[in-house]
Structure formats: C-alpha cells, structure tokens
C-alpha atoms as a PDB file:
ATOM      1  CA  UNK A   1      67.375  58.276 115.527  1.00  0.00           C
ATOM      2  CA  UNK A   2      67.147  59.631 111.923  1.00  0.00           C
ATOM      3  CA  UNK A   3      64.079  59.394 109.985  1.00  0.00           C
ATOM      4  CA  UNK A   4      64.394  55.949 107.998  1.00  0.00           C
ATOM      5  CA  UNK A   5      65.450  54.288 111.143  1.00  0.00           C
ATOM      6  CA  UNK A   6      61.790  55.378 112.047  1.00  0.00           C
ATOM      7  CA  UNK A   7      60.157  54.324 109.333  1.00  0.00           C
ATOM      8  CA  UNK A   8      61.947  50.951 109.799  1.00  0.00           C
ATOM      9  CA  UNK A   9      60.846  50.388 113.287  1.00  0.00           C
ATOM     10  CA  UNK A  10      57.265  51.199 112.216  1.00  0.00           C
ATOM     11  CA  UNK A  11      56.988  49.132 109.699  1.00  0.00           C
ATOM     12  CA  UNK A  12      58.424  46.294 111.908  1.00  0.00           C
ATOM     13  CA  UNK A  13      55.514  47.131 114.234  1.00  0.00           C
ATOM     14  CA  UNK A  14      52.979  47.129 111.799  1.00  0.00           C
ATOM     15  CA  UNK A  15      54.348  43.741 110.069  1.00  0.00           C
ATOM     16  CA  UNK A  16      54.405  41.844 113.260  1.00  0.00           C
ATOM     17  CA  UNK A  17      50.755  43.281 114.119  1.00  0.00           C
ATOM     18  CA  UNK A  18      49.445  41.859 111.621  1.00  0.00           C
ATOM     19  CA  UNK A  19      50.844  38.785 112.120  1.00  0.00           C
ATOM     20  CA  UNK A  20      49.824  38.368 115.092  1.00  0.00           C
ATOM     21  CA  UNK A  21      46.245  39.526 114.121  1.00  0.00           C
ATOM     22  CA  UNK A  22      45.957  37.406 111.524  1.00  0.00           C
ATOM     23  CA  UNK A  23      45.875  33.724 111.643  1.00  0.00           C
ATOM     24  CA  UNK A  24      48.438  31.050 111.455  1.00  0.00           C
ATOM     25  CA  UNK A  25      48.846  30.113 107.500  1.00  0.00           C
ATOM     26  CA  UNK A  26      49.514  26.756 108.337  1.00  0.00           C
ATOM     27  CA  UNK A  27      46.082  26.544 110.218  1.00  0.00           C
ATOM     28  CA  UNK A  28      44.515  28.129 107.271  1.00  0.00           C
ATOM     29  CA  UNK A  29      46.037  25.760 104.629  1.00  0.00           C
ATOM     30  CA  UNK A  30      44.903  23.244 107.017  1.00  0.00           C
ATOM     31  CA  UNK A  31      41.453  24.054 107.095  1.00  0.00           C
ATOM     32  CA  UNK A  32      41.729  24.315 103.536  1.00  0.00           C
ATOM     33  CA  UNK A  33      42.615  20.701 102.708  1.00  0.00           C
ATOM     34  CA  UNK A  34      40.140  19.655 105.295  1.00  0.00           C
ATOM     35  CA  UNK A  35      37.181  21.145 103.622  1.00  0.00           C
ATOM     36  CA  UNK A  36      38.321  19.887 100.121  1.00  0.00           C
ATOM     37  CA  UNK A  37      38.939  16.475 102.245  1.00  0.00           C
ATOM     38  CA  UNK A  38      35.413  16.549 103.397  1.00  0.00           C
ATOM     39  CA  UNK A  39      33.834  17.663 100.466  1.00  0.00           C
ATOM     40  CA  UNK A  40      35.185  14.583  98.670  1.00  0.00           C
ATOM     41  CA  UNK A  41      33.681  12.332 100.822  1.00  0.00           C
ATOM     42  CA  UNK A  42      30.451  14.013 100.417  1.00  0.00           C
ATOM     43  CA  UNK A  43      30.978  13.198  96.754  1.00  0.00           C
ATOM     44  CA  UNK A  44      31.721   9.752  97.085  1.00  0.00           C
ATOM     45  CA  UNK A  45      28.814   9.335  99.189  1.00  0.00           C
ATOM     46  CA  UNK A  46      26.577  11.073  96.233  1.00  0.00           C
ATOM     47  CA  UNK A  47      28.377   8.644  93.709  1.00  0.00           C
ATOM     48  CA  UNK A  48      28.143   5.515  95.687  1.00  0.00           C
ATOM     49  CA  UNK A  49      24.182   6.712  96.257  1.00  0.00           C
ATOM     50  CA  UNK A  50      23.999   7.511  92.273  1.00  0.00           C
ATOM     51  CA  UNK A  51      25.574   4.409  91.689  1.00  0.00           C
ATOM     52  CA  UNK A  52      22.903   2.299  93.959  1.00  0.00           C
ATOM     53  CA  UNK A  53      19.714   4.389  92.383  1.00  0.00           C
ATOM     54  CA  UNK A  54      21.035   3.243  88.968  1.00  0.00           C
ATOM     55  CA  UNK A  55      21.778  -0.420  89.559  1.00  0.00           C
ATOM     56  CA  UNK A  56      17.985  -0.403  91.112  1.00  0.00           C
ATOM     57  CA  UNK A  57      16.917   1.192  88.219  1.00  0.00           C
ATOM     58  CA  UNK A  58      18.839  -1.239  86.087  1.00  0.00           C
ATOM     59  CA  UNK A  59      16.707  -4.313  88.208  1.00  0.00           C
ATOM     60  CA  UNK A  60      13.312  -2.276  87.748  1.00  0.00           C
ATOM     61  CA  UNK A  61      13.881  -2.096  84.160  1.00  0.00           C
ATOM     62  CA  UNK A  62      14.923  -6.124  83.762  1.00  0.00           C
ATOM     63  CA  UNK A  63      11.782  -6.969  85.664  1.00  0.00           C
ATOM     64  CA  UNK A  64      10.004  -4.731  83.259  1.00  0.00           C
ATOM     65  CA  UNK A  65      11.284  -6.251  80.366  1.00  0.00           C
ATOM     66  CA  UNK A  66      10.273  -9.952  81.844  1.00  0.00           C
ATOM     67  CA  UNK A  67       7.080  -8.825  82.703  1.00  0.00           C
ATOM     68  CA  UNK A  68       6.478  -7.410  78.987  1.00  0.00           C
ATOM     69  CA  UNK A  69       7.761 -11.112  78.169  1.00  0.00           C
ATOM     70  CA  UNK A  70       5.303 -12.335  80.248  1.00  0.00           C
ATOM     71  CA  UNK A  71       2.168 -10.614  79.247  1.00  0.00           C
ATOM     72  CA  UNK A  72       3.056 -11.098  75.511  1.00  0.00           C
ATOM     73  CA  UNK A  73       2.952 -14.720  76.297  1.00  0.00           C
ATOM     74  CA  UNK A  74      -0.025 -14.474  78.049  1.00  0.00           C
ATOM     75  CA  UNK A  75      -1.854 -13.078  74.957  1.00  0.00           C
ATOM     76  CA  UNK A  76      -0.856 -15.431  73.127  1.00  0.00           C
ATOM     77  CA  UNK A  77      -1.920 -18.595  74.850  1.00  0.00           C
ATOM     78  CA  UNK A  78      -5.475 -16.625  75.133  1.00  0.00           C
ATOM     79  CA  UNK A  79      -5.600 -16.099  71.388  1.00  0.00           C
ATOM     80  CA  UNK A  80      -4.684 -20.148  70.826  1.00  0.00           C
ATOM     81  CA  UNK A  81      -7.777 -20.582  73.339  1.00  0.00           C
ATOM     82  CA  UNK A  82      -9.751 -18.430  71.133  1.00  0.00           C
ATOM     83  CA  UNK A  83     -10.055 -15.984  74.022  1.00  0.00           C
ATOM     84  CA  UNK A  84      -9.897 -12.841  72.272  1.00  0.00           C
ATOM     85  CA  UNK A  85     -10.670 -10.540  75.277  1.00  0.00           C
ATOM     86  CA  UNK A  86      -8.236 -11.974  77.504  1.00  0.00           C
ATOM     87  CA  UNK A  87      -5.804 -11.211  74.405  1.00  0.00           C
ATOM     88  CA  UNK A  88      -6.254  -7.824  74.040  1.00  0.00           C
ATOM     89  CA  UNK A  89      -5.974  -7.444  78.159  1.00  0.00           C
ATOM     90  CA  UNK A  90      -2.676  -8.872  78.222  1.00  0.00           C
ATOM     91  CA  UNK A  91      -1.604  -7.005  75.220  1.00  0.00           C
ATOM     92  CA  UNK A  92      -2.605  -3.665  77.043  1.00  0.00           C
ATOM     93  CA  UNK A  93      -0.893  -4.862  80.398  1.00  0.00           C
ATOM     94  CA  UNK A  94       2.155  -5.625  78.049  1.00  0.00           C
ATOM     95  CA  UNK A  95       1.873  -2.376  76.675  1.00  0.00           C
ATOM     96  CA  UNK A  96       1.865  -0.441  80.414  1.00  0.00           C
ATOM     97  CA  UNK A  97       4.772  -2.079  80.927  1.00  0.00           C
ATOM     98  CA  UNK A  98       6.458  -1.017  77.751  1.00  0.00           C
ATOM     99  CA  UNK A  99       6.081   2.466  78.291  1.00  0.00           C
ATOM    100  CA  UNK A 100       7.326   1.748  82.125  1.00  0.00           C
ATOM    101  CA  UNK A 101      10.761   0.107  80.215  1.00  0.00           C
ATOM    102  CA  UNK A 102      10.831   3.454  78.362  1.00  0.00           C
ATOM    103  CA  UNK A 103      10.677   5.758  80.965  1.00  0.00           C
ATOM    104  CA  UNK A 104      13.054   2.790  83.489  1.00  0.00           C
ATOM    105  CA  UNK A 105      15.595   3.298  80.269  1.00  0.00           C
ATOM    106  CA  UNK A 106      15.412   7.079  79.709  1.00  0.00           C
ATOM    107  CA  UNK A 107      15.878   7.044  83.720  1.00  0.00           C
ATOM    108  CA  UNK A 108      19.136   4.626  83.472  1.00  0.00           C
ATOM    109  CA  UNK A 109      20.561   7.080  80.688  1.00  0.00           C
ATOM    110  CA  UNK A 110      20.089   9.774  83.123  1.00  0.00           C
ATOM    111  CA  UNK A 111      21.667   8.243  86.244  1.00  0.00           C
ATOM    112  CA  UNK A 112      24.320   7.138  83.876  1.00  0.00           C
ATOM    113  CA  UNK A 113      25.342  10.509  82.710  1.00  0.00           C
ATOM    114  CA  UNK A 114      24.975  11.664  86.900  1.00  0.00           C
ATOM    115  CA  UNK A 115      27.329   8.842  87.421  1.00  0.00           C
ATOM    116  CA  UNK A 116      29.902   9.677  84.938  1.00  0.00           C
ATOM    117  CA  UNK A 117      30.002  14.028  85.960  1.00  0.00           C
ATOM    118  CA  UNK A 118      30.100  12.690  89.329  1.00  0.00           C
ATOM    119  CA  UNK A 119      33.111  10.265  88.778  1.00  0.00           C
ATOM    120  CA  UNK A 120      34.377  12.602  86.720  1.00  0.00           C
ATOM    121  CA  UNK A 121      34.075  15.520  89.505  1.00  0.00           C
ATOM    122  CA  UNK A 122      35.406  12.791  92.468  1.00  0.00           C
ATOM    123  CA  UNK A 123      38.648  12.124  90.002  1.00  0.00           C
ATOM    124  CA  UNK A 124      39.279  15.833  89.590  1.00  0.00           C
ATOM    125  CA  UNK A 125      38.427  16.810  93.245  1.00  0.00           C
ATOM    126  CA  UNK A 126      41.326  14.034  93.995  1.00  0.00           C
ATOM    127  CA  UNK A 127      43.686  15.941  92.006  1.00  0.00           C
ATOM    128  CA  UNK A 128      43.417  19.166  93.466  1.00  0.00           C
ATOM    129  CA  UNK A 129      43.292  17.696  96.867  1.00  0.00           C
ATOM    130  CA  UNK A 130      46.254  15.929  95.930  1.00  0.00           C
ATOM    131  CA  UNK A 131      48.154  19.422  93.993  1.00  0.00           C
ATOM    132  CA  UNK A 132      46.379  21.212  97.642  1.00  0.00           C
ATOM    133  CA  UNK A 133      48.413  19.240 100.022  1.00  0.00           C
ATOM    134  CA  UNK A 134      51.648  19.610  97.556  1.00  0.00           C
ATOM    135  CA  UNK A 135      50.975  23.514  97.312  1.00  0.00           C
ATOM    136  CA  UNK A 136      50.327  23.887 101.485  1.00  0.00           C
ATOM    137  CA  UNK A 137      54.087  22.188 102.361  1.00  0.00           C
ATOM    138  CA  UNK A 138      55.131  24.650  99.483  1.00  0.00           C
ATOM    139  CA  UNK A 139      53.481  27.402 101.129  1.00  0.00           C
ATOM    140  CA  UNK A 140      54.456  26.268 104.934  1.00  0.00           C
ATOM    141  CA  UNK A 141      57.933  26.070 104.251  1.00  0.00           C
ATOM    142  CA  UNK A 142      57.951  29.231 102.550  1.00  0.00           C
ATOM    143  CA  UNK A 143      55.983  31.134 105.613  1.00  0.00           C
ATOM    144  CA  UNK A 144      58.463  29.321 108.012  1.00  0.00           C
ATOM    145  CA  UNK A 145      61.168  30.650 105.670  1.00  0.00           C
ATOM    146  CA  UNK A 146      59.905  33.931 105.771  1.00  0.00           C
ATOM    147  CA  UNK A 147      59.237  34.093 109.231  1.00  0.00           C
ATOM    148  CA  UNK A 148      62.905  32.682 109.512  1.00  0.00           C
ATOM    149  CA  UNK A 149      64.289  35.646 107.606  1.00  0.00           C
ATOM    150  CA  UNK A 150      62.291  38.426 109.298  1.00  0.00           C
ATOM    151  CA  UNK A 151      64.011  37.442 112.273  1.00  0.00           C
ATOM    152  CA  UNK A 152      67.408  37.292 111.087  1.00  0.00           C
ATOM    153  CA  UNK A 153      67.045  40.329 109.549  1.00  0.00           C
ATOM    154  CA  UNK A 154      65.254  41.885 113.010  1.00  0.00           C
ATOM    155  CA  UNK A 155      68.214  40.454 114.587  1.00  0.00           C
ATOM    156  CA  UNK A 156      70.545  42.344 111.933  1.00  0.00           C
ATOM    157  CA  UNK A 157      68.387  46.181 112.501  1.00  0.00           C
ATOM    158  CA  UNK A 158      69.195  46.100 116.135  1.00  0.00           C
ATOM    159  CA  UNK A 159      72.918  44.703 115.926  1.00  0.00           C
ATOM    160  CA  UNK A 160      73.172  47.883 113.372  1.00  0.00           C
ATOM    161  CA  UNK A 161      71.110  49.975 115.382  1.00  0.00           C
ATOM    162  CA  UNK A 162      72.223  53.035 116.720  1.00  0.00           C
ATOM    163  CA  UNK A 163      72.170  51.992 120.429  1.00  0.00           C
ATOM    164  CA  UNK A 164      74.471  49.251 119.529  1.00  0.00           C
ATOM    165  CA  UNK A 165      76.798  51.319 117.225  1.00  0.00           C
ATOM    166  CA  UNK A 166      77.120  53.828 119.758  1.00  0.00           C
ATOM    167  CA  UNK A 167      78.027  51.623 122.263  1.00  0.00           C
ATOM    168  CA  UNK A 168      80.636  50.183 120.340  1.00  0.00           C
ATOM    169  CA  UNK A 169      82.156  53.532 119.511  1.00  0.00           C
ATOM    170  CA  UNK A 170      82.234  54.619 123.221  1.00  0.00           C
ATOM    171  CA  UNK A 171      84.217  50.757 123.575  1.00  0.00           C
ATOM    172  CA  UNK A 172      86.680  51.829 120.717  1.00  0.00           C
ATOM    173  CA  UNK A 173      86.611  55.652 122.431  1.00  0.00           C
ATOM    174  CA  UNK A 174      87.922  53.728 125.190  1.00  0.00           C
ATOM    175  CA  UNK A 175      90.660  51.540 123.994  1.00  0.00           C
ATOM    176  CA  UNK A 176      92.101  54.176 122.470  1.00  0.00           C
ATOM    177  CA  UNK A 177      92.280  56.483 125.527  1.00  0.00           C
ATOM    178  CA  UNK A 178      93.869  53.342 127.144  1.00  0.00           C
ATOM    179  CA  UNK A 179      96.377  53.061 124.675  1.00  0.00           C
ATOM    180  CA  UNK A 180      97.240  56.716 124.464  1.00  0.00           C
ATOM    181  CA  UNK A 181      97.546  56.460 128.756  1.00  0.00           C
ATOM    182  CA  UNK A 182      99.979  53.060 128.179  1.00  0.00           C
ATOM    183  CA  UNK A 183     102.152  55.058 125.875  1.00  0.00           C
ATOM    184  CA  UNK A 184     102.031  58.154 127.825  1.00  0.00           C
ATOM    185  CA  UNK A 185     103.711  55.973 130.830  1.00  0.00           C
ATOM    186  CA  UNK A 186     105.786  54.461 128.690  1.00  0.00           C
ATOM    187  CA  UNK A 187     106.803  57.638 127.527  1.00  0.00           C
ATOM    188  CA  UNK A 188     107.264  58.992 130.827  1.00  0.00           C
ATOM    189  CA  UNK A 189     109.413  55.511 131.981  1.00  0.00           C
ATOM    190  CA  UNK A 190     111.356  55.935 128.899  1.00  0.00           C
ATOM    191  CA  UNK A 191     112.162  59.892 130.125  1.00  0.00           C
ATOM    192  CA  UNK A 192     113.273  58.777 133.712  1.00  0.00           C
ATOM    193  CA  UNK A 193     115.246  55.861 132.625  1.00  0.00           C
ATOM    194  CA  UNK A 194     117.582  58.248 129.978  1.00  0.00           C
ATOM    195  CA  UNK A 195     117.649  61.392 132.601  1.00  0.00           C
ATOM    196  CA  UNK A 196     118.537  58.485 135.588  1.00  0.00           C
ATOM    197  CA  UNK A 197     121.510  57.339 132.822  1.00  0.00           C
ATOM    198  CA  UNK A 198     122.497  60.754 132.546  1.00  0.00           C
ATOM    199  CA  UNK A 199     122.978  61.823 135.800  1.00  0.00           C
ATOM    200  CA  UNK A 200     125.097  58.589 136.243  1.00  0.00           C
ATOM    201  CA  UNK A 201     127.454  59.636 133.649  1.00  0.00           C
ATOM    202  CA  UNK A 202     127.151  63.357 134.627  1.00  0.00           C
ATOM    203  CA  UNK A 203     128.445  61.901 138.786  1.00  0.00           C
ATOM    204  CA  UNK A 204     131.181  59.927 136.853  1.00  0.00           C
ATOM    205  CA  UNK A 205     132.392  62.941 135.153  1.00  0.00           C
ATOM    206  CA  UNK A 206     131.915  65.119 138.435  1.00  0.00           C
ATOM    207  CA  UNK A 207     134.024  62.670 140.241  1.00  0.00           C
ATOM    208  CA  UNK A 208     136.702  61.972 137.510  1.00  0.00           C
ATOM    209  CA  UNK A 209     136.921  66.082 137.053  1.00  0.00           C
ATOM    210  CA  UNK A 210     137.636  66.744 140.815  1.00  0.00           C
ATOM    211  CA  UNK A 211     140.154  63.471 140.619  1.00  0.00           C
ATOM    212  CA  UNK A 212     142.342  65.497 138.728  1.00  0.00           C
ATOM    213  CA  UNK A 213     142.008  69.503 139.634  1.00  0.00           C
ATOM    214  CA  UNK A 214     142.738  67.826 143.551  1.00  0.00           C
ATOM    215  CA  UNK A 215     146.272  65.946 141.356  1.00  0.00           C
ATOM    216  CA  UNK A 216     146.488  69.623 139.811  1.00  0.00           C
ATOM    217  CA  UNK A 217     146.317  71.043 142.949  1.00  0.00           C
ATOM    218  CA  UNK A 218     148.817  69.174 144.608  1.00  0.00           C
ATOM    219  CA  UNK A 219     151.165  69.267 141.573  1.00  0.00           C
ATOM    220  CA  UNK A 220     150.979  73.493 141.997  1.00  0.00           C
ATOM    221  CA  UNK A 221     151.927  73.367 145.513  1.00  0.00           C
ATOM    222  CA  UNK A 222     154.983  71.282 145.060  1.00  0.00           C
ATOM    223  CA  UNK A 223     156.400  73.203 142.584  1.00  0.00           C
ATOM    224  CA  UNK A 224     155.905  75.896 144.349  1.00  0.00           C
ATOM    225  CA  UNK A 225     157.213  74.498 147.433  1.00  0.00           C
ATOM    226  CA  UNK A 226     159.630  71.290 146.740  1.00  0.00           C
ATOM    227  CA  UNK A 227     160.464  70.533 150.667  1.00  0.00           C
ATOM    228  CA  UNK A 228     156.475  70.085 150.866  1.00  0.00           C
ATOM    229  CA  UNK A 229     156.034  65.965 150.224  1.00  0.00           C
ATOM    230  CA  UNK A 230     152.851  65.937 147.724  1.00  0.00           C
ATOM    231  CA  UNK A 231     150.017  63.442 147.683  1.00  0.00           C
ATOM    232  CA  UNK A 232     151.984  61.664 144.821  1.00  0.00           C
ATOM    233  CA  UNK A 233     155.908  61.002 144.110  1.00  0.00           C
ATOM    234  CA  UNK A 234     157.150  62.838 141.066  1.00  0.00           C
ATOM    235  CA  UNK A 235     159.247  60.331 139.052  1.00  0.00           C
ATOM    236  CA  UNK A 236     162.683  62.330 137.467  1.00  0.00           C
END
C-alpha cells in the first residue's frame, strides 16, 4: 500500500472515531430546542406572574384613589360641622393615602415597563425557537447527507483499493491466459485438419502415380514381347 493510501485509511479511522465519540447531532439539536422550549415557558410564566402583580397593583392603586376620595369627603362634612380637628385628621389620612397612590403609580410604571421587556423577550425567544427548529432540519439533513456521502465514498476507497484492483487484474491475467490456451488449440486443430488434408491428397497422388508406372510397366513388356497378352488391349 503506498503512502496516501495510508494516510487515507487513517484519516477514515480518525473521522469515524470521532464520530462515534462524539454525540449524535440530531440529539444535540434536540436538546437544543428543548432548552430554548423550556426556557420560554419559564418566561411566560414570569410574564403571566408580571402581568398578575401589575393588575393587583392596578386594584391597590384604584382603592387608593377611592379612599383619598373618601377621606377628602370626610373633611369636609367635619369642617360643615364646624369640627375643625376631625378636618385636619381626615385631611392627613387623605394625605397617607396620596403618597401610597404615588408610590402604587410609580410601582404600575415599573411593572409596566417589566411587562413590556418581558413580552418583548417572550416574542423574540418565539422567533428564534421558531428560526431553531428551521435551522436543526437544515442541519439534520445535512449530517444525514454527510454521513450519506462518507459512506458512498468509503464504499468507493475500497472498490478502488488495491486488494480489489489486484484481484481484478489477476481475473483479467486469467482470461487472457484462457484465451491465448483457446487459440493455441485452435491453432493446433487448425494444423491437424490441413496436414490430415494433405496426406489425403498426397495417398491420391501415391495411388494415381503407381496406377500408371504398373500401365507403363505392362506397356514395356509387350513391346518387348508381343506374344505376351498385357493387362490391357492395345487398340491399332
């Protein structure tokens, strides 16, 4: 194996230990979404409790302001009675209770201002939950892709790998040692067939050749010897 076949197998290791030795993205994005999930409800509980203080507030400060009604009244009627004491008692209770509606309305503007970060803070918390849960099937499908294409291309290093080019030479090694074999025998059929059609021809000849040096033969001895009857009539 030549170095940057190395390499590639250990970094294939390395990438696939830490994969398994870290933890499952979608579990993470997950957990993510929960925790933003869960810290919005704590907000909404913190608004809807905001929300409650001020409207008690808001009832404080209207009893407040008919007490301060009250009181005034009450200062009156002792003045038309000519009881000046009583007056000035009610007018200090009504003042008590003035400074009370102060601090009840300084309160409300507070809780007012808590209320609107707060609502503000739900709204936005919504959103990003919301652009979260968008952003984690983003980010799952593109892990699953990944994942997806590490595999394919895994698959691709070890169809290219050595081991499996090798064997495919040694395959192609073999084929062609097979072919070279089926056209040696061919060869070799091709041979015998051409020296069989020779030695036919080469038996006709033979044959045809002795035919006529036996007719030669005979015609030698009759004209040496007329009386003799040859193998064949002479026509005159």
């Amino acid at each position: 194996m030549n170095v940057l076949g190395r390499l590639a197998q250990t970094i294939r290791a390395q990438v696939n230990h830490w994969v398994q030795e870290s933890e499952d993205p979608e579990k993470i994005l997950d957990r993510i979404v929960a925790d933003m999930q869960s810290d919005l409800i704590q907000l909404r509980q913190s608004v809807a409790q905001a929300i409650a203080t001020q409207k008690r507030t808001e009832r404080q400060c209207d009893q407040t302001h008919n007490l301060i009604k009250e009181w005034y009244g009450r200062a009156q009627l002792a003045l038309q009675k000519g009881d000046e004491p009583k007056a000035r008692e009610a007018l200090a209770q009504r003042q008590t209770y003035l400074k009370m509606q102060s601090q009840l309305d300084e309160h409300i503007r507070q809780q007012q201002t808590i209320v609107a970060k707060l609502k503000t803070n739900m709204r936005n918390l919504e959103v990003k939950i919301a652009d979260a849960r968008t952003r984690r099937d983003m980010y799952i499908a593109r892990a699953r892709s990944a994942e997806a294409s590490q595999r394919i291309q895994e698959m691709i290093a070890q169809v290219g790998s050595q081991r499996s080019t090798g064997a495919l030479d040694r395959m192609g090694d073999k084929v062609l040692d097979l072919e070279a074999q089926a056209e040696a025998v061919s060869e070799l059929n091709r041979t015998l067939q051409a020296e069989t059609l020779e030695n036919r021809f080469a038996a006709l000849e033979q044959d045809e050749t002795g035919a006529i040096e036996a007719e030669l033969a005979a015609m030698k001895a009759n004209v040496v010897n007329p009386s003799q009857p040859s193998g064949h009539p002479i026509n005159s």
